[in-house]
Protein backbone atom coordinates (compact mmCIF):
# COMPACT_ATOMS: atom_id res chain seq x y z
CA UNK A 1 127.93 71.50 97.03
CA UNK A 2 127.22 73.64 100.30
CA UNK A 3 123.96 74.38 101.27
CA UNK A 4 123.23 78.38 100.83
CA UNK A 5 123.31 80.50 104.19
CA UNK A 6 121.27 82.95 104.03
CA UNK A 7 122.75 86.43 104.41
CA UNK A 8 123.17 88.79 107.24
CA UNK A 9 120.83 91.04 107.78
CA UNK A 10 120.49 94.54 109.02
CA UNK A 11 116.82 94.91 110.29
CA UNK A 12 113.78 93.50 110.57
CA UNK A 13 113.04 90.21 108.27
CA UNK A 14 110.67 90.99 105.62
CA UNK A 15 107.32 89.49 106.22
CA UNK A 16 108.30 89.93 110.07
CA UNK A 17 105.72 91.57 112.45
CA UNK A 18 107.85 94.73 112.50
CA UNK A 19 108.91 94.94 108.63
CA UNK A 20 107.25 95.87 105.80
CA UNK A 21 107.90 93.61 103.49
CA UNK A 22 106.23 90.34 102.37
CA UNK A 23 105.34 87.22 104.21
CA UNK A 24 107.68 84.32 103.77
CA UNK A 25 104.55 83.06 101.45
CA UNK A 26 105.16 85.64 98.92
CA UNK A 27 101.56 86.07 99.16
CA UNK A 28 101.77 90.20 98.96
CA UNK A 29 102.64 92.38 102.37
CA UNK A 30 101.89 91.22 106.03
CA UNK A 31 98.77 92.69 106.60
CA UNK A 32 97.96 92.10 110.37
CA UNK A 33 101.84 93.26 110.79
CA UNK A 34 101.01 96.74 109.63
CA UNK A 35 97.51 96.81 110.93
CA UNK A 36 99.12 96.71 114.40
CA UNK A 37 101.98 98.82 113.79
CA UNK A 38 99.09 101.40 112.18
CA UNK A 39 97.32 100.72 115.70
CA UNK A 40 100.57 102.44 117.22
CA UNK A 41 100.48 105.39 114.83
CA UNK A 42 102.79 104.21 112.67
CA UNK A 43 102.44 106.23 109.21
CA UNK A 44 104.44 104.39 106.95
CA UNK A 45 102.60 101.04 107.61
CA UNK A 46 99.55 102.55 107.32
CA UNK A 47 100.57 103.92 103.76
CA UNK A 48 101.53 100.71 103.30
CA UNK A 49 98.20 99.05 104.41
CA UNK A 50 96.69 101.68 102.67
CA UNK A 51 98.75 101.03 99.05
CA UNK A 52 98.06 97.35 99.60
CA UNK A 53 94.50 97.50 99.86
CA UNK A 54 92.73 100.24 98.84
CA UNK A 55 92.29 98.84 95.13
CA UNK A 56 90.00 95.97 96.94
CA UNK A 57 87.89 98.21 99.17
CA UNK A 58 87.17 100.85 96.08
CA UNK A 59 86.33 97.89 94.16
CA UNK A 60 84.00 96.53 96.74
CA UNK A 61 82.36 100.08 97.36
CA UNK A 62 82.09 100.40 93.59
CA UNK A 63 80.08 97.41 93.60
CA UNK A 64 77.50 98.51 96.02
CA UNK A 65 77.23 101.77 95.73
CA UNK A 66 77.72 101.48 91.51
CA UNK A 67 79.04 105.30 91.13
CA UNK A 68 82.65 105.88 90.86
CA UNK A 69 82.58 109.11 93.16
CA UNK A 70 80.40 108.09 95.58
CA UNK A 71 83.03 104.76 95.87
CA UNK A 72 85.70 107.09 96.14
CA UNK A 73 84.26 108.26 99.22
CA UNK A 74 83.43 106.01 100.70
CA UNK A 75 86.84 104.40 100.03
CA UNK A 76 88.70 107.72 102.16
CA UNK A 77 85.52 107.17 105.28
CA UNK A 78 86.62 103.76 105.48
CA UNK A 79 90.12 104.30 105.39
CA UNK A 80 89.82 106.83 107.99
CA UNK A 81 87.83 104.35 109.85
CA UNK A 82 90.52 101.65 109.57
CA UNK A 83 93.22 104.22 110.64
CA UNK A 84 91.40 105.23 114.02
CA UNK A 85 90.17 101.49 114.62
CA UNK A 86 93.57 99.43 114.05
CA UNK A 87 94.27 99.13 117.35
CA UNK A 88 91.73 96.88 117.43
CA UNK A 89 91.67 94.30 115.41
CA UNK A 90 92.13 91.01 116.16
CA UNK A 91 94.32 87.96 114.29
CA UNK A 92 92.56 85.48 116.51
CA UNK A 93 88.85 86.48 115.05
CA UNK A 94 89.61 86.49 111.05
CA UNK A 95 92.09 87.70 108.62
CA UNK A 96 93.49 91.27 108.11
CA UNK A 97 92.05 91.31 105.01
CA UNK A 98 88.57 90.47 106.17
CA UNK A 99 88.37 93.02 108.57
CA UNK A 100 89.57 95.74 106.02
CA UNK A 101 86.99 94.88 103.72
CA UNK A 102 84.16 94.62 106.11
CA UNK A 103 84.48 97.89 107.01
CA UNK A 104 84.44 99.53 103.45
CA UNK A 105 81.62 96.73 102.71
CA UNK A 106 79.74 98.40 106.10
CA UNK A 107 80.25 102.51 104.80
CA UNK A 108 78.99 101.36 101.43
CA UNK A 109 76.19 99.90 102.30
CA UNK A 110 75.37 102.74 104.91
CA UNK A 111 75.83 105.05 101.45
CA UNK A 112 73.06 103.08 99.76
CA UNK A 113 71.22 103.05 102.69
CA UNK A 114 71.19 107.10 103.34
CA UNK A 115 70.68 107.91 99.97
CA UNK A 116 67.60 105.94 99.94
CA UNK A 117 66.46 107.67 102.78
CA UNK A 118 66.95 110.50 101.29
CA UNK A 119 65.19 109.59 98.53
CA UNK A 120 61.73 108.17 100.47
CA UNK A 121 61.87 111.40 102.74
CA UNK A 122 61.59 113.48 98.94
């Protein structure tokens, strides 16, 4: 029996830094890969970021700020955050993943934190 070649192929490997397709783990999509490409402006991986993650980060902000609206925005802040502050993050100091969720973790917890305020200055 012959071993299998794999077959040609017409752009970027999936998983690779460029593509947007999984990591030869099967683990889900290569999220440093399209946190740098969303870095460079790149739309589509940051849809694709966006798609692969923003079920975790509404979760997390649901858990903080325990109302479903106020988790929704804080969800898009964070997002928006993420989009303007790809550029830089850094493989080297933690995982994709991490960094994602410490900055919906960090607009939640500033939501708790204002409305308090609010609350005391009332």
């Amino acid at each position: 029996m012959e071993p299998l070649q794999p077959a040609p192929s017409d752009g970027p490997r999936p998983g690779s830094p460029e593509g947007l397709g999984t990591p030869s783990d099967g683990a889900g999509p290569d999220l440093a890969a399209l946190l740098k490409r969303s870095g460079r402006g790149d739309r589509d991986a940051f849809a694709a970021l966006y798609d692969a993650t923003a079920s975790r980060v509404f979760g997390l902000a649901v858990r903080v700020v325990r109302d479903r609206a106020q988790a929704e925005e804080v969800t898009q802040e964070a997002f928006l955050d993420i989009w303007r502050q790809a550029s830089r993050f850094d493989p080297a100091r933690g995982s994709a993943s991490s960094w994602i969720l410490t900055i919906g973790h960090r607009k939640a917890v500033d939501r708790v934190r204002s409305a308090e305020a609010a609350t005391r200055r009332e």
